[in-house]
N, C-alpha and C. Protein backbone atom coordinates (compact mmCIF):
# COMPACT_ATOMS: atom_id res chain seq x y z
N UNK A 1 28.70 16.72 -2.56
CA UNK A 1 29.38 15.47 -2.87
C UNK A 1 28.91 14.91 -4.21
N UNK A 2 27.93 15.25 -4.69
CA UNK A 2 27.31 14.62 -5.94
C UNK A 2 27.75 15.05 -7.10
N UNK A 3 27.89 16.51 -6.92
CA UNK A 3 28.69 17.38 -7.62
C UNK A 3 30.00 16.99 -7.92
N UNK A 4 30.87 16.79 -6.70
CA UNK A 4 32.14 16.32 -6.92
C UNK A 4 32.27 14.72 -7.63
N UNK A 5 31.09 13.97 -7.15
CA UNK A 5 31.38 12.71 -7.95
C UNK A 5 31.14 12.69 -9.51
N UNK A 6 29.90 13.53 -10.35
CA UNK A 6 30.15 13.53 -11.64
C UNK A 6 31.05 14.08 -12.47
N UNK A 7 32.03 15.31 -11.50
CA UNK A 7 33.35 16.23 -11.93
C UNK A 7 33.97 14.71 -12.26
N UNK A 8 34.23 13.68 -11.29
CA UNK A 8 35.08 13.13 -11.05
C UNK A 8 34.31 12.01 -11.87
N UNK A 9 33.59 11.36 -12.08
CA UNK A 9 33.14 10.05 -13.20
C UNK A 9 33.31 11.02 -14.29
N UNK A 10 32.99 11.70 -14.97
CA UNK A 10 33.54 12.73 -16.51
C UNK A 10 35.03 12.68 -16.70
N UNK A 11 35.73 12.50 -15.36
CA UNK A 11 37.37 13.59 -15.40
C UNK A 11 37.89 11.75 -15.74
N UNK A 12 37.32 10.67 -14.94
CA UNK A 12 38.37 9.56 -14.80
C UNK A 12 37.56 8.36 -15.95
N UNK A 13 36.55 8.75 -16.53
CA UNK A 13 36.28 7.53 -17.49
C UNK A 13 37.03 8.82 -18.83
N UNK A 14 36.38 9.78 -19.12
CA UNK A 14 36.82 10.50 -20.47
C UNK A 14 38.32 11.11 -20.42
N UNK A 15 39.18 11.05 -19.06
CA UNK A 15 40.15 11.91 -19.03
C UNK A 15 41.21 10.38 -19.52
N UNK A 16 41.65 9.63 -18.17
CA UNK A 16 42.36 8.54 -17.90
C UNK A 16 41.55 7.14 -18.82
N UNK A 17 40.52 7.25 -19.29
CA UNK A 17 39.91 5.82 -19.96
C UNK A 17 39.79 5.95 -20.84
N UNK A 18 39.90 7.14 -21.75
CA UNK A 18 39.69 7.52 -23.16
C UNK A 18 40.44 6.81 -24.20
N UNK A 19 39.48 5.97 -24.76
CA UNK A 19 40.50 5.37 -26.01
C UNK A 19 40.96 5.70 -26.92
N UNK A 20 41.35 7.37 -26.94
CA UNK A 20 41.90 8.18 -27.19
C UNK A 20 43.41 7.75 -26.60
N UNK A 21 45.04 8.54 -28.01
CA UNK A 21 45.83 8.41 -27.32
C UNK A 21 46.30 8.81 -26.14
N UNK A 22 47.30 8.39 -25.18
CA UNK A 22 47.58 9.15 -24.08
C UNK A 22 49.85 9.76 -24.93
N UNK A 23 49.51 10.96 -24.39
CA UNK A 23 51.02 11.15 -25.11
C UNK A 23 51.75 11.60 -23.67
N UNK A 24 53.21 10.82 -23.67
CA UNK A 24 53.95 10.78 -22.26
C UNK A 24 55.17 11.74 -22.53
N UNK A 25 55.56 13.12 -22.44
CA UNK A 25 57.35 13.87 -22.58
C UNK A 25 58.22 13.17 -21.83
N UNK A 26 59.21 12.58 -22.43
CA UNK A 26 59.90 12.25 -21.71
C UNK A 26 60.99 12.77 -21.22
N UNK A 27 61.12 12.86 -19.80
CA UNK A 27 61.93 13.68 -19.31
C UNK A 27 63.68 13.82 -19.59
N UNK A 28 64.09 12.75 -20.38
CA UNK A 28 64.89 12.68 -20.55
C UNK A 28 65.19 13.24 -21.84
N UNK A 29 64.81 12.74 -23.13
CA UNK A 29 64.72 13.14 -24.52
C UNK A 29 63.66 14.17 -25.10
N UNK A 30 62.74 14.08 -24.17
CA UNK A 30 61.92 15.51 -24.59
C UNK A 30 60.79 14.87 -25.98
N UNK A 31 61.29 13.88 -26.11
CA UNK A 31 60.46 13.03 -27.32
C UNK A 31 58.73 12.79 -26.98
N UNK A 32 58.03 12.87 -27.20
CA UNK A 32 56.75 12.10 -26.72
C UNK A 32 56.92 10.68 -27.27
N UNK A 33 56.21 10.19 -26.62
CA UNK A 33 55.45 8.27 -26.73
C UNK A 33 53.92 8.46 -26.54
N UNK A 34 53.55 7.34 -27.42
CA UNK A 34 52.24 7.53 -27.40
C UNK A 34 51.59 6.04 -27.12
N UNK A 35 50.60 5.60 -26.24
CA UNK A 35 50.34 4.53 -25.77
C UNK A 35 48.53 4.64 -25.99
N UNK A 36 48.01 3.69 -26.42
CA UNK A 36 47.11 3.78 -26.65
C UNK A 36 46.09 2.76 -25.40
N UNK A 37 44.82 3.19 -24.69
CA UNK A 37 43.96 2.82 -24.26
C UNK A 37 42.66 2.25 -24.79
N UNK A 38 42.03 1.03 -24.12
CA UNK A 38 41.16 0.19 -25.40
C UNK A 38 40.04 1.27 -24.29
N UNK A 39 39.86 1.83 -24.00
CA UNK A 39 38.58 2.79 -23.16
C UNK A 39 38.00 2.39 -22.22
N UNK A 40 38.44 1.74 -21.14
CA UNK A 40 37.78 1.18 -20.30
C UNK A 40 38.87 0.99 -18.56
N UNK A 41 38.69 0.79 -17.32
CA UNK A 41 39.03 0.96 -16.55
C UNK A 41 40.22 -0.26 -16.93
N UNK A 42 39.87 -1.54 -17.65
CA UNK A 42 40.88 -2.69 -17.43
C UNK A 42 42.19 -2.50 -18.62
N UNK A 43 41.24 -1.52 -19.70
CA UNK A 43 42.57 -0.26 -20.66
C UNK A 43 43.22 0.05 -20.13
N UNK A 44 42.86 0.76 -19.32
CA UNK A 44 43.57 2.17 -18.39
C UNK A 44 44.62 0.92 -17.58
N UNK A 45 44.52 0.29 -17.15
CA UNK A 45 45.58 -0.71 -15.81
C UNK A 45 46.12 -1.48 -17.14
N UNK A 46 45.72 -1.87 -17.99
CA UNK A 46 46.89 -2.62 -18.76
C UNK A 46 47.88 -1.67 -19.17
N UNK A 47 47.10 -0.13 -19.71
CA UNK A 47 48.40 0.58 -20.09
C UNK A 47 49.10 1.24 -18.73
N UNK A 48 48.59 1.01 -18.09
CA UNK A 48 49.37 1.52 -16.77
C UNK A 48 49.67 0.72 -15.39
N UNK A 49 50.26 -0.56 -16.03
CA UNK A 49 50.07 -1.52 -14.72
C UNK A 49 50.55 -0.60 -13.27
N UNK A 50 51.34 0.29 -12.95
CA UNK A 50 51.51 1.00 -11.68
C UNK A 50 50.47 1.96 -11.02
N UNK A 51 49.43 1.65 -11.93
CA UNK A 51 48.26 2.39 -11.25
C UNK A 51 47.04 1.72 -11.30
N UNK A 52 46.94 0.01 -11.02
CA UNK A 52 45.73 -0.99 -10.65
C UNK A 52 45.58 -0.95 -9.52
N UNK A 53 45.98 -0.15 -8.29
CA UNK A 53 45.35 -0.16 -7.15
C UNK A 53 44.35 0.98 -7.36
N UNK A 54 45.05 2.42 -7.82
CA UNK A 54 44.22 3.22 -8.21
C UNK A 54 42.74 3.00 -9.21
N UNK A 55 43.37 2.27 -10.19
CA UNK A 55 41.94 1.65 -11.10
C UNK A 55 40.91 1.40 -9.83
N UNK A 56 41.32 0.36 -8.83
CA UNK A 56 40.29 -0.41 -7.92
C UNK A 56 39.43 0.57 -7.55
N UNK A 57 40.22 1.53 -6.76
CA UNK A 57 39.60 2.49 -6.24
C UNK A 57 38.75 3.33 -6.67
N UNK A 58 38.67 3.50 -8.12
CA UNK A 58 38.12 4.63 -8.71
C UNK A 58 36.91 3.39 -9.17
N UNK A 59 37.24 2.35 -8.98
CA UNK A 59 35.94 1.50 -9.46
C UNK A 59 34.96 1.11 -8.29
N UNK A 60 35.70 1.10 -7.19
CA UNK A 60 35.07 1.05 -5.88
C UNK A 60 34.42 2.22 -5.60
N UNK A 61 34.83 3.00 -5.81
CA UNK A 61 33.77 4.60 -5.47
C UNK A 61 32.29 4.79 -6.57
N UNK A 62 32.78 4.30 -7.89
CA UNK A 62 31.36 4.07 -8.47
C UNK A 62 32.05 5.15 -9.58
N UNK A 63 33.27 5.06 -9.61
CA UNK A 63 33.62 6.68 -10.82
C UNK A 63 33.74 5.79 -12.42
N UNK A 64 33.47 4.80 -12.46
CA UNK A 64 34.11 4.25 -14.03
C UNK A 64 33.59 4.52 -14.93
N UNK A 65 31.78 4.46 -14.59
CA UNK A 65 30.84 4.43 -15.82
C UNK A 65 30.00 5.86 -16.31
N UNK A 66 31.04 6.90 -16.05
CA UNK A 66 30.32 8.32 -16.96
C UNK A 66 30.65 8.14 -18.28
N UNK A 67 30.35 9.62 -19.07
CA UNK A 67 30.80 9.76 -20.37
C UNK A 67 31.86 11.14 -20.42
N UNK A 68 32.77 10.75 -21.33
CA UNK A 68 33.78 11.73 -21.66
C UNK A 68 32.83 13.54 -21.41
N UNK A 69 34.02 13.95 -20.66
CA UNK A 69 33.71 15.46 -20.66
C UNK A 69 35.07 16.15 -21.89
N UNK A 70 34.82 17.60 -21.92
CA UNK A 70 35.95 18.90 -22.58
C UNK A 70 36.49 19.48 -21.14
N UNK A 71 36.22 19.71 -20.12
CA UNK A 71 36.76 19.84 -18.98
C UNK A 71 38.52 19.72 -19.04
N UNK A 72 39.14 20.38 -18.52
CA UNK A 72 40.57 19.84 -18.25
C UNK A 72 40.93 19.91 -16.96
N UNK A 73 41.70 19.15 -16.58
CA UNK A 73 42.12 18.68 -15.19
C UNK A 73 43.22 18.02 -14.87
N UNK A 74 44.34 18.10 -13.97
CA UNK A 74 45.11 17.46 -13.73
C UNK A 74 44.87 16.73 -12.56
N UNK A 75 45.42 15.42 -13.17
CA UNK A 75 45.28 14.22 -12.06
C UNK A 75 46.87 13.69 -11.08
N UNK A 76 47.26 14.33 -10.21
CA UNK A 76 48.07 13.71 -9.36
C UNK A 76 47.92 12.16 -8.57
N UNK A 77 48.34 10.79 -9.92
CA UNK A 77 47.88 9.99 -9.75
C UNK A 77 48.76 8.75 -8.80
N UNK A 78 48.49 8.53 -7.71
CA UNK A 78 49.37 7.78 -6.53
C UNK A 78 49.48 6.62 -7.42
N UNK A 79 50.67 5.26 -7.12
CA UNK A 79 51.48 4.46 -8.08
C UNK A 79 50.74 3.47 -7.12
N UNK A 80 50.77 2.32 -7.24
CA UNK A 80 50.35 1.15 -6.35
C UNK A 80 51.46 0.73 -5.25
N UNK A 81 52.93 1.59 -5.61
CA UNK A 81 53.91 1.82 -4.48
C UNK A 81 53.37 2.81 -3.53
N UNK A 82 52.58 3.17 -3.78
CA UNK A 82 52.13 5.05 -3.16
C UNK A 82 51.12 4.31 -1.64
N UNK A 83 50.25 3.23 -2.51
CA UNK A 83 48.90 2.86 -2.00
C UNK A 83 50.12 2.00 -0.95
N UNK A 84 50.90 1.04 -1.22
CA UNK A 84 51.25 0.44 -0.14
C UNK A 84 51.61 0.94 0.98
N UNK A 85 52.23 2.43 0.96
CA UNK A 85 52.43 2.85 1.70
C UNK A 85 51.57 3.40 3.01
N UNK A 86 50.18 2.88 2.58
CA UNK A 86 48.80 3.28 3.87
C UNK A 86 49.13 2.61 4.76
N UNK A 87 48.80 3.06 5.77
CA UNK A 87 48.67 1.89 7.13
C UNK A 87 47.88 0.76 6.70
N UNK A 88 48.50 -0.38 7.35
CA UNK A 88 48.17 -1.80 7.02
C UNK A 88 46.06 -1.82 7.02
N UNK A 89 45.66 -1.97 6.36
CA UNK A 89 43.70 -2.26 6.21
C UNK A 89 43.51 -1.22 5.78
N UNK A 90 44.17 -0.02 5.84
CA UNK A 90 43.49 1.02 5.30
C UNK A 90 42.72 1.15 4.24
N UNK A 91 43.71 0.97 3.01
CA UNK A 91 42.64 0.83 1.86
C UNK A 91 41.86 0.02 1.57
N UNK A 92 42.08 -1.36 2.29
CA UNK A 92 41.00 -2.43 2.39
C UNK A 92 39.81 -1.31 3.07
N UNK A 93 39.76 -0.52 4.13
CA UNK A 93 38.48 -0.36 4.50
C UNK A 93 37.80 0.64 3.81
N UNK A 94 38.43 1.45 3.14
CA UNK A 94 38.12 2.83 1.89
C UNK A 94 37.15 2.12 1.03
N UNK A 95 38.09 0.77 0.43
CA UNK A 95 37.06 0.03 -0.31
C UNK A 95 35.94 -0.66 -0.28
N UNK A 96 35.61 -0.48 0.78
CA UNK A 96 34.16 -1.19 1.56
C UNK A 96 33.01 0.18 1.18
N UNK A 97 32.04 -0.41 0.83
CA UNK A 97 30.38 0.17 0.22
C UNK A 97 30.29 1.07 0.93
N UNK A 98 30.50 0.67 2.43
CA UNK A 98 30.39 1.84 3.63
C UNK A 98 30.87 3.43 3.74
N UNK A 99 32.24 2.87 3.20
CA UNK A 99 33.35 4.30 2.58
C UNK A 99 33.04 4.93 1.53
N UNK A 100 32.53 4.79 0.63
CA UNK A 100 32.73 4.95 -0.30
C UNK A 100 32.65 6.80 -0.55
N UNK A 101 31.87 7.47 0.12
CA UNK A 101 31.73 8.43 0.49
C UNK A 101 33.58 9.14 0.29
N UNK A 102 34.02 8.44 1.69
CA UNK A 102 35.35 8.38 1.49
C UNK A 102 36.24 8.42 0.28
N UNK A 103 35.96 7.31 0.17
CA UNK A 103 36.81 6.88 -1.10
C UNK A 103 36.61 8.05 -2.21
N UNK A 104 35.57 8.55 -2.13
CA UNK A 104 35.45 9.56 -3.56
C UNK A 104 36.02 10.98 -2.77
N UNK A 105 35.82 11.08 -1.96
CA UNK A 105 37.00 12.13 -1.74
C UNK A 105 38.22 12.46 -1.38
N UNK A 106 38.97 10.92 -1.09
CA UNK A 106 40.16 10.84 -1.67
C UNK A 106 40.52 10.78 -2.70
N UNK A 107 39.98 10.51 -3.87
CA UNK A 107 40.20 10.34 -4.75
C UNK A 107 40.10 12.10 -5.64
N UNK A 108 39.48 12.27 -5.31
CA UNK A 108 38.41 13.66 -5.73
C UNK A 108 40.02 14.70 -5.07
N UNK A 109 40.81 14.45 -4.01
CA UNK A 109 41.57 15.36 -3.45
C UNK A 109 42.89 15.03 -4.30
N UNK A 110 43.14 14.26 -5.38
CA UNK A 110 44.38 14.32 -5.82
C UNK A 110 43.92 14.80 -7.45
N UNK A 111 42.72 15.30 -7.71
CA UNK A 111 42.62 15.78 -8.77
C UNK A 111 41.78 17.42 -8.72
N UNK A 112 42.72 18.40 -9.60
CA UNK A 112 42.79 19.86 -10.16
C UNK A 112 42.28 20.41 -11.13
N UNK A 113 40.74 21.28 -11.14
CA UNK A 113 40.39 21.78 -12.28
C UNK A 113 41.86 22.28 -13.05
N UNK A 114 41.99 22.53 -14.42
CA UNK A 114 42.90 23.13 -15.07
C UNK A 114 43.56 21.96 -15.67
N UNK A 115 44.69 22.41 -16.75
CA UNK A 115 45.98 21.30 -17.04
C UNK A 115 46.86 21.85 -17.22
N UNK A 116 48.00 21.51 -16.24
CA UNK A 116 48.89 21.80 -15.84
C UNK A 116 50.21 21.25 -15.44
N UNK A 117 51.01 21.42 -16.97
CA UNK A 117 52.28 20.89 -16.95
C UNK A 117 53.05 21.14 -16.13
N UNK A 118 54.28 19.91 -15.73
CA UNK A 118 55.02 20.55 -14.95
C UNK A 118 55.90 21.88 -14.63
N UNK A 119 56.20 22.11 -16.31
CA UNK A 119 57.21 23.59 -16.15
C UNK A 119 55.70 24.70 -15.27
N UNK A 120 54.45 24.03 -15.43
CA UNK A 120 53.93 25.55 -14.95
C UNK A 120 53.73 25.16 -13.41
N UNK A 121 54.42 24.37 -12.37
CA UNK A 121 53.76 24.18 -11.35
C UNK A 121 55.31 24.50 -10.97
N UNK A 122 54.70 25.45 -10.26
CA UNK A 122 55.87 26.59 -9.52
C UNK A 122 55.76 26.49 -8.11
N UNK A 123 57.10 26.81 -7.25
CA UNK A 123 57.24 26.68 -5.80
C UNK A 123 56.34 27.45 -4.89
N UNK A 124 55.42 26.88 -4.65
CA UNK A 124 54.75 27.67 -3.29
C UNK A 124 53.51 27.60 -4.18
N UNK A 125 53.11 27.36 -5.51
CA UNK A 125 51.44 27.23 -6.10
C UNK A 125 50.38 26.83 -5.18
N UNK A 126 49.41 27.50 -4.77
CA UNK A 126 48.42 26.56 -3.84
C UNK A 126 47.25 26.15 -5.17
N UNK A 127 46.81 24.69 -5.20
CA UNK A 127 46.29 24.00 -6.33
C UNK A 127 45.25 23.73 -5.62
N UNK A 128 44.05 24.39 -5.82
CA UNK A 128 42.29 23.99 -4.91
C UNK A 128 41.95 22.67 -5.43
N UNK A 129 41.85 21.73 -5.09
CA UNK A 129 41.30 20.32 -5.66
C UNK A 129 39.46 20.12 -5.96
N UNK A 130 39.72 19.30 -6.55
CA UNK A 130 37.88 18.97 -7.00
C UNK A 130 37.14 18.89 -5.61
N UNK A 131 37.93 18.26 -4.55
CA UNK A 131 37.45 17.82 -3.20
C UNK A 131 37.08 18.93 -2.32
N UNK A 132 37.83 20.44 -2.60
CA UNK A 132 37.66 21.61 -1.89
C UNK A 132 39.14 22.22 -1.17
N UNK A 133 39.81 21.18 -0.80
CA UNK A 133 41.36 21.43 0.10
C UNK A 133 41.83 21.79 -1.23
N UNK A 134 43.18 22.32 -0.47
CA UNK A 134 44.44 22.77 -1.43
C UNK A 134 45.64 22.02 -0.92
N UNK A 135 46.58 22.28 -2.15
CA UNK A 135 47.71 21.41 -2.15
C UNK A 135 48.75 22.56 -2.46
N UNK A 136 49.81 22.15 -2.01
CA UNK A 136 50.81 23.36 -1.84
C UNK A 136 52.10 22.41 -2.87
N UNK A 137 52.65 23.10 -4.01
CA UNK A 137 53.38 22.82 -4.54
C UNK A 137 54.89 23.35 -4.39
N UNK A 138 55.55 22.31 -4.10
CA UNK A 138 57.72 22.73 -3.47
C UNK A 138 58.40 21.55 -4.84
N UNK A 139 59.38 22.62 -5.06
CA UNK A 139 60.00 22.77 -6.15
C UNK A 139 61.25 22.84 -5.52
N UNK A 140 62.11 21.63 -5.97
CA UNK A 140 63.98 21.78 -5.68
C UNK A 140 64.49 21.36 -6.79
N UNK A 141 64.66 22.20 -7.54
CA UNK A 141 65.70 21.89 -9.03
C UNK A 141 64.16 21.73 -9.69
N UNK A 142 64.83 20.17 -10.21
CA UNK A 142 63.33 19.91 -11.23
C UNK A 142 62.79 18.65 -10.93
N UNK A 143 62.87 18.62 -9.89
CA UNK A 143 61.97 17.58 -8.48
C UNK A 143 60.48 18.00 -8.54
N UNK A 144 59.78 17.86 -8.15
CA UNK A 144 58.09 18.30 -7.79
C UNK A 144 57.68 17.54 -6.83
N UNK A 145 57.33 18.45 -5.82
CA UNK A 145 56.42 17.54 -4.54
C UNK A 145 55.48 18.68 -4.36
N UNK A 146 54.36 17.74 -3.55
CA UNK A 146 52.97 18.30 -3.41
C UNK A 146 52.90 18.12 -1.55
N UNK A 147 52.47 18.92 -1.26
CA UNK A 147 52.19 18.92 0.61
C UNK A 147 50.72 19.06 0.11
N UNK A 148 50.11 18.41 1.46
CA UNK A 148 48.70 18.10 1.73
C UNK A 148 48.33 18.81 2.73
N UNK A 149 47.23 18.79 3.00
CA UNK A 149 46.43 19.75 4.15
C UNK A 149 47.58 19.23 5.35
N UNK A 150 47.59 17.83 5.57
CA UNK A 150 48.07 17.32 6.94
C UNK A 150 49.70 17.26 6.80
N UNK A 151 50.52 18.13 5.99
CA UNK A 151 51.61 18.38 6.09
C UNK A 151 52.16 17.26 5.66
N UNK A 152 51.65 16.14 4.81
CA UNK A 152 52.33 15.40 4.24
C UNK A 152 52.83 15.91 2.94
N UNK A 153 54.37 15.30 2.51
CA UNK A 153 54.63 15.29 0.96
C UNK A 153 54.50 14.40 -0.16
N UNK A 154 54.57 14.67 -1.32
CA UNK A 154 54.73 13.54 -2.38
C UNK A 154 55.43 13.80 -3.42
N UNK A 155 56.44 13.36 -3.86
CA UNK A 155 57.20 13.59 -4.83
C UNK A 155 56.75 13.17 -6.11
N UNK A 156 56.10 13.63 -7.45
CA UNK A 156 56.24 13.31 -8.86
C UNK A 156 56.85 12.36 -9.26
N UNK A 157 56.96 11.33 -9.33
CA UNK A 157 57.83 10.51 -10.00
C UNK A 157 57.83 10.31 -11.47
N UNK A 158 56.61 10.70 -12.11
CA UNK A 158 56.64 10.52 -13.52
C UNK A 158 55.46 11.39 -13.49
N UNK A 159 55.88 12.65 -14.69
CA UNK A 159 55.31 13.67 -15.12
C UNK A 159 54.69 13.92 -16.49
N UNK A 160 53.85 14.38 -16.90
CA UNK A 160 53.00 15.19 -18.50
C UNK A 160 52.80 13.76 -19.12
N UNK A 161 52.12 13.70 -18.32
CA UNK A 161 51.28 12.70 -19.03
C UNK A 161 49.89 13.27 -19.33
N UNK A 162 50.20 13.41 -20.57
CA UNK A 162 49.12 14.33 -21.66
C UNK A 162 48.31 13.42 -22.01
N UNK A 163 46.55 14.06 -22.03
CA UNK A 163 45.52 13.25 -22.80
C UNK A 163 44.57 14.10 -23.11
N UNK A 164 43.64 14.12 -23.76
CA UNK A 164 43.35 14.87 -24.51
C UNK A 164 42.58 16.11 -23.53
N UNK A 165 42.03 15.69 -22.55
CA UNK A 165 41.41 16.85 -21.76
C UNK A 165 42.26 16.98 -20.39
N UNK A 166 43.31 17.04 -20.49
CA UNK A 166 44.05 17.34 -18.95
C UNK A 166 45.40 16.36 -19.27
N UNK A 167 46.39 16.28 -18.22
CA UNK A 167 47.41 15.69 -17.79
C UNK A 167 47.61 15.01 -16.38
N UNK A 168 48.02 14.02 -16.22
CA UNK A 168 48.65 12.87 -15.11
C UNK A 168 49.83 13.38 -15.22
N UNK A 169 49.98 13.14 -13.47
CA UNK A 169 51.37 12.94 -12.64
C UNK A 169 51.35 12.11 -11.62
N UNK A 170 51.89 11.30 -12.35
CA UNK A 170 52.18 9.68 -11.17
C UNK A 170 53.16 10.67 -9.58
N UNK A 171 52.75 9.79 -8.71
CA UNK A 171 53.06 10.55 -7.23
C UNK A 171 53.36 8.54 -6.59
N UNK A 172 54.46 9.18 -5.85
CA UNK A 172 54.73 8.52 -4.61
C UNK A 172 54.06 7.80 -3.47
N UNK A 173 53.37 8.96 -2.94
CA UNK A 173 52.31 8.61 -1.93
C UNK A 173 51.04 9.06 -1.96
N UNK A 174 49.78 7.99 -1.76
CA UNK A 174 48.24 8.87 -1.52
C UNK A 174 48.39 10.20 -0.83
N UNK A 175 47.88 11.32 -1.13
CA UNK A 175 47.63 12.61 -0.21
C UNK A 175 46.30 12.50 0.07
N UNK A 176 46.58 13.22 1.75
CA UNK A 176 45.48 12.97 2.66
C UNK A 176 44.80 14.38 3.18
N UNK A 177 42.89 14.23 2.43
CA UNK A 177 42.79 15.58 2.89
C UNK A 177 42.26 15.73 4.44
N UNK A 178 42.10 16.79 4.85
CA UNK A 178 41.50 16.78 6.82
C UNK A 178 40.81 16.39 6.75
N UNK A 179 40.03 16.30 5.50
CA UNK A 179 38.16 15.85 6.41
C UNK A 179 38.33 14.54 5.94
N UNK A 180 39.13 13.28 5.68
CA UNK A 180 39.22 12.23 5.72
C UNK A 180 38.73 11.80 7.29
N UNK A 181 37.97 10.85 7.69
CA UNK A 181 38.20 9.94 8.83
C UNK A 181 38.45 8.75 8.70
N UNK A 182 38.58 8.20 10.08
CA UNK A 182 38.73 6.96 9.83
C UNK A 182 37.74 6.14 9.40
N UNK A 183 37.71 5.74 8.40
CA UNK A 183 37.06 4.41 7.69
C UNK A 183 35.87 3.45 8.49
N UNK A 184 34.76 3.19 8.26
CA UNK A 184 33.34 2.49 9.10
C UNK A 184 34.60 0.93 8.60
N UNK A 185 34.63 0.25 9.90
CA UNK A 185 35.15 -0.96 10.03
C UNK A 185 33.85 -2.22 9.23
């Protein structure tokens, strides 16, 4: 677990907090945009207000304050529509000191050594996560969803989001790995 938490403080302060640009393809025009981050977790949620539940979380687990790694990694990053979708306290209790254990390996299960654009995430890919589970990638047209250990899906909603050591893909819903339990009340 210690292991997985400095993969993961390197991957989410130097990957997602880097005040470095972040460059977005857009799926429509094929153009990039480029949005800039002031380097810090409250950077990262201003340039991405659909991912301040995620910020919380990654600040609640203790991941904010590493230093930039060269590592690359893709981050399958749940939207704060994604998070609502938990059963009602859930993430209230993830975020408790108690979890936190937790919390870093949920978090730890939606992110992939490698970087990996969408044209390369092909139907049936199994993607080993930082956390240890795999994620099974289904492909209909030019849709992208991810299945989880527990047979849940998540659809991509916004893809290649490029930064300098890896790429984001905003997702639908949190994915849930098996060895999650339920949460110390």
């Amino acid at each position: 677990m210690a292991h997985n938490k400095t993969i993961l403080s390197v991957l989410f302060c130097g990957f997602l907090l880097a005040g470095a640009g972040v460059s977005t393809a857009s799926a429509q025009t094929g153009d990039p945009v480029t949005a800039k981050a002031n380097g810090n977790l409250l950077g990262m949620s201003r340039l991405s207000p659909n991912h301040t539940t995620l910020m919380q979380a990654v600040k609640a687990a203790g991941l904010e304050g590493a230093a930039t790694g060269s590592t690359k990694y893709t981050v399958f990053a749940p939207t704060n529509a994604a998070f609502e979708k938990l059963p009602a306290g859930r993430l209230d209790e993830l975020l408790k000191p108690a979890n936190k254990g937790q919390l870093t390996a949920l978090i730890a299960y939606h992110v992939v050594p490698g970087s990996y654009l969408a044209a390369n995430l092909k139907d049936g890919m199994q993607l080993q996560t930082v956390q240890g589970e795999k994620l099974t990638v289904m492909r209909r047209g030019s849709t992208i969803m991810l299945k989880d250990a527990k047979g849940m899906t998540t659809t991509v909603v916004n893809d290649d989001i490029v930064a300098e050591n890896g790429v984001i893909h905003s997702i639908d819903t949190v994915l849930m790995p098996t060895s999650l339990t339920a949460p110390t009340k």
